[in-house]
Protein backbone atom coordinates (compact mmCIF):
# COMPACT_ATOMS: atom_id res chain seq x y z
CA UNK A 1 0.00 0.00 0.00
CA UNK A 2 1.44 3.43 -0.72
CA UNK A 3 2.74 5.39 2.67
CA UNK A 4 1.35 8.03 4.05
CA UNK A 5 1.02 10.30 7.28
CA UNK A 6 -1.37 8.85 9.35
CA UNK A 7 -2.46 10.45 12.50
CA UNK A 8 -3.67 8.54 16.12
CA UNK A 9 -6.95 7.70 15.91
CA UNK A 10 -9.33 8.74 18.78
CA UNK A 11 -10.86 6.66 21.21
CA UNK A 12 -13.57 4.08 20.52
CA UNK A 13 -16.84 6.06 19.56
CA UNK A 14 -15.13 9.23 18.32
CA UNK A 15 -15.81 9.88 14.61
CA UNK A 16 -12.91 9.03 12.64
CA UNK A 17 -12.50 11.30 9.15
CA UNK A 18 -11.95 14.68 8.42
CA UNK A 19 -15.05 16.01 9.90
CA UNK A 20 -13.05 16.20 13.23
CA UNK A 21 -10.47 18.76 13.50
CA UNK A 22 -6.80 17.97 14.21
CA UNK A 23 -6.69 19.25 17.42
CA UNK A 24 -9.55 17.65 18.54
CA UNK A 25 -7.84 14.25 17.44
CA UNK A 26 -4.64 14.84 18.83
CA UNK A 27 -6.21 16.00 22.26
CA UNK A 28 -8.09 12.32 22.38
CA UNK A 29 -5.02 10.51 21.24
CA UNK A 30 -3.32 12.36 24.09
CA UNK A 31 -4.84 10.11 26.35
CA UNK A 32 -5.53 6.82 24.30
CA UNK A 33 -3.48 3.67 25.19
CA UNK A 34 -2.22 1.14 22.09
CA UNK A 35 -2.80 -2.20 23.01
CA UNK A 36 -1.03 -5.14 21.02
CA UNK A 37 -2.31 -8.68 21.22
CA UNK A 38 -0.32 -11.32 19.56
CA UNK A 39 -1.95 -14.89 18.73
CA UNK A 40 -2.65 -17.58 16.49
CA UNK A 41 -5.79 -18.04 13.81
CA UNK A 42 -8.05 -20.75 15.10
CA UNK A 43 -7.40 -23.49 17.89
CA UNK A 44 -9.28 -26.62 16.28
CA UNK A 45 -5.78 -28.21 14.54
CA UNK A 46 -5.84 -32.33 15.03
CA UNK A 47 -2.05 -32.03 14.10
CA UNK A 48 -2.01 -29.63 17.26
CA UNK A 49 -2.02 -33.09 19.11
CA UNK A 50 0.94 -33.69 20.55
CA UNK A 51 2.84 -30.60 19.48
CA UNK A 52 0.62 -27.43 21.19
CA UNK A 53 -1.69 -29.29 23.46
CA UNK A 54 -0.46 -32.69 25.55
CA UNK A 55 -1.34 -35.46 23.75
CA UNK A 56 -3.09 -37.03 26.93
CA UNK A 57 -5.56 -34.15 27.85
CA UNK A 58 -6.89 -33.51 31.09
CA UNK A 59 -10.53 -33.83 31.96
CA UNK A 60 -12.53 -30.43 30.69
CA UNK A 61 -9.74 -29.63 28.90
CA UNK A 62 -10.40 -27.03 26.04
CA UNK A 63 -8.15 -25.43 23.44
CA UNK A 64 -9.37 -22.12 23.81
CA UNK A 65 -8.94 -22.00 27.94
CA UNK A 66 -5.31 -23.35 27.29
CA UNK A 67 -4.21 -20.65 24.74
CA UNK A 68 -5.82 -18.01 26.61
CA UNK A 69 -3.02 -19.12 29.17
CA UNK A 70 -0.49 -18.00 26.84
CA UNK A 71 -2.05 -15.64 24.40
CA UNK A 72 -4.15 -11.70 24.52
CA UNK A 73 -6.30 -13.01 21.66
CA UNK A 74 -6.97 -15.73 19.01
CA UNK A 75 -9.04 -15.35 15.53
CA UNK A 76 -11.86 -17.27 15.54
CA UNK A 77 -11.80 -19.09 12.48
CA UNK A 78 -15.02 -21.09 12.16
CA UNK A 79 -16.97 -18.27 11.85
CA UNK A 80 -15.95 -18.32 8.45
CA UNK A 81 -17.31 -21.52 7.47
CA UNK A 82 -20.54 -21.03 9.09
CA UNK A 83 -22.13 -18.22 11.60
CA UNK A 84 -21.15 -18.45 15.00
CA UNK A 85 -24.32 -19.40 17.45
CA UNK A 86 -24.82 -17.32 20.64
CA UNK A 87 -24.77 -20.46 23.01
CA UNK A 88 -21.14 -21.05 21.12
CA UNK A 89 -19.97 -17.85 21.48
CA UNK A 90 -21.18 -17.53 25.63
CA UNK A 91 -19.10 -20.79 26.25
CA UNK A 92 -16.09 -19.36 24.65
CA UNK A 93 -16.52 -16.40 26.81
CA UNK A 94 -16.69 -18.02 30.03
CA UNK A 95 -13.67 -20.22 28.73
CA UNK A 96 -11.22 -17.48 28.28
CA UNK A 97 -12.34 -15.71 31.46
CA UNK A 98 -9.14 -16.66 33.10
CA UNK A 99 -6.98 -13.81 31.08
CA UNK A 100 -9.27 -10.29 31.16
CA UNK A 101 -6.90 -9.21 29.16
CA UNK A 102 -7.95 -11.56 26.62
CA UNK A 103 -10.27 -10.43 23.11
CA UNK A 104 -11.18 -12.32 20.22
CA UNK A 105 -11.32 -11.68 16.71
CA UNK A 106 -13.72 -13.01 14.47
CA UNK A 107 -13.22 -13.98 10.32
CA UNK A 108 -16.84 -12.50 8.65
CA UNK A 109 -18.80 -15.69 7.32
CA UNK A 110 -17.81 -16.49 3.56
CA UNK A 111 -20.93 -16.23 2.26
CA UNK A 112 -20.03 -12.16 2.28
CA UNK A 113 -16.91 -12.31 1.06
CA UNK A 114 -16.10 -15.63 -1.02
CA UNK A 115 -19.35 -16.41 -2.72
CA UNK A 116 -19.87 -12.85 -4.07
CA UNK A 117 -22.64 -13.70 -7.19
CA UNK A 118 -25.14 -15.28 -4.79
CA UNK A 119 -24.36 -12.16 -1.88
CA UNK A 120 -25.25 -9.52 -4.73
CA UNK A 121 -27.93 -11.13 -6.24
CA UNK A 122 -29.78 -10.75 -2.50
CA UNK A 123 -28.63 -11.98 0.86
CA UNK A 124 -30.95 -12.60 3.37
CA UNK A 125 -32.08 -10.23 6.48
CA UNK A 126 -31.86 -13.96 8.18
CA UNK A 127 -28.50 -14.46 7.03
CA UNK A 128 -27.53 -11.09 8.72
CA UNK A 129 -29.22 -12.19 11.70
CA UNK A 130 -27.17 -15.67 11.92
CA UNK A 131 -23.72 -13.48 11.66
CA UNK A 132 -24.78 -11.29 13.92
CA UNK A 133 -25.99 -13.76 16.83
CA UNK A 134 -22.53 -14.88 17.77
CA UNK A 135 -20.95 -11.77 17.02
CA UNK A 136 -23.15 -9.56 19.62
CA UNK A 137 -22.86 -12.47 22.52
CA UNK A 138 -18.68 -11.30 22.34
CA UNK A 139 -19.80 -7.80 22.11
CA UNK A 140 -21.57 -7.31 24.58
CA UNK A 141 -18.74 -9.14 26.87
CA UNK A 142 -16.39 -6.97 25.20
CA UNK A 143 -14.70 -9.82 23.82
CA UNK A 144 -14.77 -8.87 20.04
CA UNK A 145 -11.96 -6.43 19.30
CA UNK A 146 -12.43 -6.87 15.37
CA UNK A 147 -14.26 -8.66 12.67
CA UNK A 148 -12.32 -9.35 9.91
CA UNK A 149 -13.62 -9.23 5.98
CA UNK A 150 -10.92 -11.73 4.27
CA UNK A 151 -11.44 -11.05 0.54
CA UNK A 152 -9.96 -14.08 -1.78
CA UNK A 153 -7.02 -13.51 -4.23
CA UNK A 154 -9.44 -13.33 -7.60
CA UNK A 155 -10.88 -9.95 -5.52
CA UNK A 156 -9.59 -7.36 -7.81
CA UNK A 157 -10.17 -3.90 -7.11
CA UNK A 158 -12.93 -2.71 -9.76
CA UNK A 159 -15.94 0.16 -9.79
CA UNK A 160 -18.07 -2.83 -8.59
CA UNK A 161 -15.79 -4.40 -6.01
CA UNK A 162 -15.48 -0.78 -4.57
CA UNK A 163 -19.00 -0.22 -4.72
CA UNK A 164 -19.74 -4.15 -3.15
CA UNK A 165 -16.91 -3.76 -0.27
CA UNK A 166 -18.50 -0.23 0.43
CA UNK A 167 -22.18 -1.97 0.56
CA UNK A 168 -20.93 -5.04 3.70
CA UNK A 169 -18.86 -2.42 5.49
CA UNK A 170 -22.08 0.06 5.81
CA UNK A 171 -23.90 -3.47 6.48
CA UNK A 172 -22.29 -4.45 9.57
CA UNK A 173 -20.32 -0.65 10.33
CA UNK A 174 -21.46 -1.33 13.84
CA UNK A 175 -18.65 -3.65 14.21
CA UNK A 176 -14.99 -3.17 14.36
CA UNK A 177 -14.46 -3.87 11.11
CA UNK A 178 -10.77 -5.12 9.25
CA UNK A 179 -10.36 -5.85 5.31
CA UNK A 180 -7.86 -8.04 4.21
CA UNK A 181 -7.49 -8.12 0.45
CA UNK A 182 -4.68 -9.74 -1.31
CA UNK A 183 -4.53 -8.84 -5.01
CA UNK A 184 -2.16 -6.11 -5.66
CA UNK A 185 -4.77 -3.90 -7.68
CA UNK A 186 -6.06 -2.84 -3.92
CA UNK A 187 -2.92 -1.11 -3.54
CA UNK A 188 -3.89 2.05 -4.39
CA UNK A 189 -4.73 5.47 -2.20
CA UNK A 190 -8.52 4.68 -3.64
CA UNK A 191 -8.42 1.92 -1.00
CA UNK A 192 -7.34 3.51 1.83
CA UNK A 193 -9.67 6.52 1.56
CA UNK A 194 -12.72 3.96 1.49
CA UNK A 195 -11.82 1.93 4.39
CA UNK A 196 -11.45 5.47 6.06
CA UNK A 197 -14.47 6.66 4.80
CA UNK A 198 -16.06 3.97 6.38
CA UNK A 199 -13.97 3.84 9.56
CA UNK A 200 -12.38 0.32 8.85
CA UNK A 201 -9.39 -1.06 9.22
CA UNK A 202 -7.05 -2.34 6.76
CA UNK A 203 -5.29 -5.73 7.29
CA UNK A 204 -1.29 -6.18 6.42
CA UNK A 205 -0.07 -9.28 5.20
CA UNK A 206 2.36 -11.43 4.67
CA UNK A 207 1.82 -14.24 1.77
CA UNK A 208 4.22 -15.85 -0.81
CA UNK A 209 4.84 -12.73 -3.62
CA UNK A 210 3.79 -14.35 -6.89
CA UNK A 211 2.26 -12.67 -9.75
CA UNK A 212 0.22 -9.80 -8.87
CA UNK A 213 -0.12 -10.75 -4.74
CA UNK A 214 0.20 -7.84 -2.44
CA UNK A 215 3.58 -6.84 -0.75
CA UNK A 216 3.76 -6.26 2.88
CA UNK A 217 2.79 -2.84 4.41
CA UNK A 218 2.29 -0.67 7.73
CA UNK A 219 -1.03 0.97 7.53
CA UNK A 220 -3.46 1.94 10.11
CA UNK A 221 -7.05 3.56 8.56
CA UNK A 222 -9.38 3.10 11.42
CA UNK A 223 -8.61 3.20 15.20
CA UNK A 224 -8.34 -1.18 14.92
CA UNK A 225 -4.91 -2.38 13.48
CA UNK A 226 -4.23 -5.85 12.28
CA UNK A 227 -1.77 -8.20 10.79
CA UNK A 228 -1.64 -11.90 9.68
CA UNK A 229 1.36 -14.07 8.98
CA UNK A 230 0.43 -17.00 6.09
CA UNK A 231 3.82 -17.94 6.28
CA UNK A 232 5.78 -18.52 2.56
CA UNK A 233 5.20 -21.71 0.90
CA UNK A 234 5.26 -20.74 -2.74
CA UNK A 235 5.60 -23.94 -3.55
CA UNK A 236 1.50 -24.73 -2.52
CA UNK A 237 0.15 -21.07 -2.25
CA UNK A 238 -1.68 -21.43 -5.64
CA UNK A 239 -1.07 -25.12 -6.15
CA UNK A 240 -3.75 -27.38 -8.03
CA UNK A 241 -2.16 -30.70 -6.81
CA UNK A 242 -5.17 -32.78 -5.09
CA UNK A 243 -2.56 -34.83 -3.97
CA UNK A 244 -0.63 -32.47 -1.67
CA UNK A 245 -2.56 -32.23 1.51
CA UNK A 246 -4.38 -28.94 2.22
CA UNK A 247 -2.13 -27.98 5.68
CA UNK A 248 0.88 -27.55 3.54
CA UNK A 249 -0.18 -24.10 2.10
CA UNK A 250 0.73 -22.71 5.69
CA UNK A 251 2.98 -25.48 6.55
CA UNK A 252 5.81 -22.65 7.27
CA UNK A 253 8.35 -21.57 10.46
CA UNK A 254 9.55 -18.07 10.46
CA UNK A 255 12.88 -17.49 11.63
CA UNK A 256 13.88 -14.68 13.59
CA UNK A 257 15.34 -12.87 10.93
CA UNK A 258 12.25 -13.14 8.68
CA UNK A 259 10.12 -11.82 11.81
CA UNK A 260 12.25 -8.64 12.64
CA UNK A 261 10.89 -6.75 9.58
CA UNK A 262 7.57 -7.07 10.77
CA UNK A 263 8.16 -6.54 14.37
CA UNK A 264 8.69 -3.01 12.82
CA UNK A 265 5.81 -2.90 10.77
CA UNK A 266 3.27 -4.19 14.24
CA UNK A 267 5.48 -1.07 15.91
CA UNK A 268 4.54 1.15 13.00
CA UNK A 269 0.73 0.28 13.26
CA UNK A 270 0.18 0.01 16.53
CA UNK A 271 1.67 3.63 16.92
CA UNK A 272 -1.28 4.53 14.99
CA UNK A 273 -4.20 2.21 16.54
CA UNK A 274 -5.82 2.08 19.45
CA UNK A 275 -6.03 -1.77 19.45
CA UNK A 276 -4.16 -3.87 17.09
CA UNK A 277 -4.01 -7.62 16.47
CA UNK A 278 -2.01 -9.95 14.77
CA UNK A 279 -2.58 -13.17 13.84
CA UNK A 280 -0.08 -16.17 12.79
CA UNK A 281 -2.34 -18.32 9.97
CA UNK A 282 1.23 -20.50 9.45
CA UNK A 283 -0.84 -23.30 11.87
CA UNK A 284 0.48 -26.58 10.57
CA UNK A 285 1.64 -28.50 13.90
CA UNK A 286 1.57 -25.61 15.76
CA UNK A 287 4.08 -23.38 14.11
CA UNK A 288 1.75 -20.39 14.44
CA UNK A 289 2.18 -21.01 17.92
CA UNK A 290 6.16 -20.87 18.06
CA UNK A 291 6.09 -17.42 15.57
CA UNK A 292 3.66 -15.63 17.87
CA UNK A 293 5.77 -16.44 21.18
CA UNK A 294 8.62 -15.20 19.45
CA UNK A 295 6.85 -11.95 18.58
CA UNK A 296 5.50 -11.45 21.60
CA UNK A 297 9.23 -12.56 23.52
CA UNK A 298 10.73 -10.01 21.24
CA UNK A 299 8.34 -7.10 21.19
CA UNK A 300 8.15 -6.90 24.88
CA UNK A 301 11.62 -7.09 25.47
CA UNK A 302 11.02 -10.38 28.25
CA UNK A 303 11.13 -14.37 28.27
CA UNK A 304 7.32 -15.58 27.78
CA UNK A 305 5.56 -18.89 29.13
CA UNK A 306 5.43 -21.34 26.68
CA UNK A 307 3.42 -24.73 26.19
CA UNK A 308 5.24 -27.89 27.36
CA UNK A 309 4.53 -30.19 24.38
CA UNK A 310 5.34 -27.41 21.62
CA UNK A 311 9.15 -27.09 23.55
CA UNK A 312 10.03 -30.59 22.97
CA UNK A 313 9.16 -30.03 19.46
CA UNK A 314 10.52 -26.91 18.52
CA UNK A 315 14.01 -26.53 20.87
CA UNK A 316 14.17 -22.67 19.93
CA UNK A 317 12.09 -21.63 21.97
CA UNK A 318 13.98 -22.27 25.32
CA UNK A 319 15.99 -19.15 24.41
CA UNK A 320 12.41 -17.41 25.14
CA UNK A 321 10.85 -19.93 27.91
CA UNK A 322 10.38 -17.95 31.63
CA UNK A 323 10.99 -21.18 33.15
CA UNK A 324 12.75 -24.46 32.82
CA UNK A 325 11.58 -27.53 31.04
CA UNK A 326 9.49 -30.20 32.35
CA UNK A 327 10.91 -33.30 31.93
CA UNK A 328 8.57 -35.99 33.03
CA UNK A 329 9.71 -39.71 32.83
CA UNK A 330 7.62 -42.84 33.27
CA UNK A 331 10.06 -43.74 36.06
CA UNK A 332 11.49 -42.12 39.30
CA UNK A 333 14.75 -40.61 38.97
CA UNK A 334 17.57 -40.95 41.73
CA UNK A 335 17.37 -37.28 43.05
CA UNK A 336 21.86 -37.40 43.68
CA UNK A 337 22.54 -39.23 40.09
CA UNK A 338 19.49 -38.35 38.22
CA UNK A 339 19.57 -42.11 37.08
CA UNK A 340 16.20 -43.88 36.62
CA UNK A 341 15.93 -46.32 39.76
């Protein structure tokens, strides 16, 4: 996305656009605080088995409870399959109640951003209502720091597409909403004065670079930042093999190195958001996981706690563990040799 000079946005419920005047702005932002949360997209892996979660799981064990142990947020992913009910969304509340720091994120059922011929030609005041039922149960718990519209690849930015993303963000503009859009014709200033227009957000990836994707960016249009991490396999981004399993596309570990560029990009946004999230979609056995530790580790300057299971697996992250390794054995160990008896 082209740079510009953005300024603070103000605090939740304060118009955002030029009809307020600078110093008005800057006087809220005076006294707004940036929050970053740092987690992982979705919890419902089965190859998070074993890697993430113990492979032998205690009674009323629930992924949700156990990452809200060690993350500020996670992005609900099945909402994008199918909308969230309100009984779902109460229980997933209640779960995470341990961290009141915690707030979810939530993807914007497909049917308003994937399956765009059957949305224009008339979607349903009953297919509003479904979205909305799950979505207002984390509302009104304050649990819902963003919705996110995730736009497919073959998205292009046209006079319709403008005119179509324009029509879902006034549809749910109660919401704080985020637009991720990956084709590299959104990169244009025309974007980024309709999501501000609107008062969304716009979402900064990071995807495999082929053809016309978009390139990473630092922008902030609405007072909700966000990033997500697909990790770069550009050997299955766009791949047409049925025989390569669908996990590989984000089978992918950051290093260090690869995250540092966009520790100063979550910097950059957050500088200019009142709340921003980032998500790691690189999921496959729990890698997401590892890369949003490490962010966190590194961003806040401090070791972090880190799951048992995803330690053995991935030794790196001792360098950022706050406290030793477990190392359970199926036998006693001689407590002066530290031989099995």
């Amino acid at each position: 996305m082209p740079q510009r000079k953005l300024k603070t946005p103000p605090p939740a419920g304060t118009p955002v656009g030029p009809a307020q005047p600078d110093a008005a702005r800057e006087a809220a932002s005076a006294t707004t605080a940036h929050t970053l949360r740092i987690g992982p997209a979705g919890w419902s892996y089965p190859d998070w088995a074993g890697y993430v979660y113990p492979s032998r799981r205690p009674k009323n064990f629930h992924e949700a409870a156990f990452l809200a142990e060690f993350f500020d947020t996670i992005e609900i992913n099945t909402s994008f399959y199918q909308p969230l009910k309100a009984d779902l969304a109460k229980h997933w509340v209640e779960l995470v109640a341990g961290n009141p720091r915690f707030v979810f994120t939530a993807k914007l059922w497909q049917r308003f951003t994937h399956d765009i011929v059957s949305a224009t030609s008339g979607v349903t005041a009953a297919d509003e209502r479904a979205v909305r039922e799950g979505f207002d149960v984390l509302r009104a718990a304050n649990k819902l720091g963003a919705v996110l519209l995730q736009f497919p690849f073959s998205f292009h930015r046209t006079k319709e597409t403008m005119a179509y993303l324009s029509a879902v963000l006034l549809r749910f503009r109660d919401y704080p909403l985020v637009v991720e859009v990956r084709h590299d014709t959104w990169n244009a200033p025309e974007t980024l004065a309709l999501l501000h227009e609107h008062g969304a957000g716009i979402c900064n990836i990071d995807q495999p670079i082929i053809g016309r994707s978009l390139a990473p960016s630092a922008q902030a249009t609405s007072p909700v930042g966000y990033v997500r991490l697909h990790g770069r396999r550009y050997d299955t981004w766009f791949s047409d093999d049925e025989t390569i399993p669908a996990h590989e596309r984000y089978n992918y570990l950051y290093t260090t190195e690869e995250l540092e560029p966009w520790v100063t990009r979550m910097k950059k946004v957050s500088e200019h958001a009142r709340d921003t999230f980032v998500a790691t979609n690189n999921h496959f056995q729990g890698k997401a996981v590892v890369n949003a530790l490490q962010l966190i580790s590194i961003l806040k300057g401090r070791k972090v706690k880190v799951p048992e299971p995803l330690r053995q697996h991935f030794p790196q992250l001792e360098e950022i563990a706050d406290t030793p390794p477990a190392e359970p054995t199926l036998f006693p160990m001689d407590g002066d040799t530290g031989i099995r008896k």
